[in-house]
Protein backbone atom coordinates (compact mmCIF):
# COMPACT_ATOMS: atom_id res chain seq x y z
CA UNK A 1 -13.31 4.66 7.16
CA UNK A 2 -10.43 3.53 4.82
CA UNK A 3 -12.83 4.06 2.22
CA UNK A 4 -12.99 7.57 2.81
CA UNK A 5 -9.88 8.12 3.40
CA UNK A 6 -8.82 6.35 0.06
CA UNK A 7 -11.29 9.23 -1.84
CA UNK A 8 -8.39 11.68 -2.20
CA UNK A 9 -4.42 10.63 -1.91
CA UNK A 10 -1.11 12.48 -2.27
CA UNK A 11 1.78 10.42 -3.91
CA UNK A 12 4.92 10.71 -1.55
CA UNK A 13 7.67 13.01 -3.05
CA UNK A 14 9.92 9.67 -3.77
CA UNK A 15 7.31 7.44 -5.18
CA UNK A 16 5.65 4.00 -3.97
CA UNK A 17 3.50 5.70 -0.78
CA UNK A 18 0.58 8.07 -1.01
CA UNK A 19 -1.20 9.68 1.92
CA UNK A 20 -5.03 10.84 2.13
CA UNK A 21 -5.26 14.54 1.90
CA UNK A 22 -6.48 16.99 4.35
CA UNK A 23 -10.02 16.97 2.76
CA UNK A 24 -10.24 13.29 3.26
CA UNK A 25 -9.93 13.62 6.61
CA UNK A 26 -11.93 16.45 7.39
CA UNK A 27 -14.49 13.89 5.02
CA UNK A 28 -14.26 10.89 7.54
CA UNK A 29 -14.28 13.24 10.48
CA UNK A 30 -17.68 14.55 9.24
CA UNK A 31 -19.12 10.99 8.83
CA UNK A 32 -17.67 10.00 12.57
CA UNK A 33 -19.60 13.01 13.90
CA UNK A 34 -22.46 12.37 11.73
CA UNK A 35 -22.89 9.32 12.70
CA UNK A 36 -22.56 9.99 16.52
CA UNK A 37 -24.64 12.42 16.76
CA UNK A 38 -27.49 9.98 14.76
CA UNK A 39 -26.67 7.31 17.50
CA UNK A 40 -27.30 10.10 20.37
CA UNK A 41 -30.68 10.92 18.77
CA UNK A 42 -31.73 7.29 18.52
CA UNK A 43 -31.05 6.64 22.06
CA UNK A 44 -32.83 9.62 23.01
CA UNK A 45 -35.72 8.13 21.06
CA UNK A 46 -35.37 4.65 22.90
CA UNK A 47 -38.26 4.04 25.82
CA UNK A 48 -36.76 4.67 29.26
CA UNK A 49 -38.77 1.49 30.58
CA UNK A 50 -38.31 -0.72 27.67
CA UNK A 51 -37.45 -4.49 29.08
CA UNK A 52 -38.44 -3.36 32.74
CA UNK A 53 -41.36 -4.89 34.76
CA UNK A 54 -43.69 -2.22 35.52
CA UNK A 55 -44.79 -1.95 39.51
């Protein structure tokens, strides 16, 4: 996530610091929801019965 953050920075007014800018977050907020909705279709996609003894 640093990573993506790091793709687009904003040097600090006094020098030394810089910040990511808005459209680096809204970037690594896409990926996080991206990526959780991927891992909520994958379990969906999981047996129900996988690792239990059938009766």
């Amino acid at each position: 996530m640093s990573v993506l953050l790091a793709t687009s920075t904003v040097g600090a007014s006094g020098g030394g610091a810089s910040y990511p800018t808005t459209g680096a977050f809204f970037l690594t907020m896409g990926v996080i929801v991206s990526l959780c909705i991927i891992a909520i279709l994958l379990a969906f996609a999981l047996r129900r019965n996988a690792g239990v003894a059938a009766d």
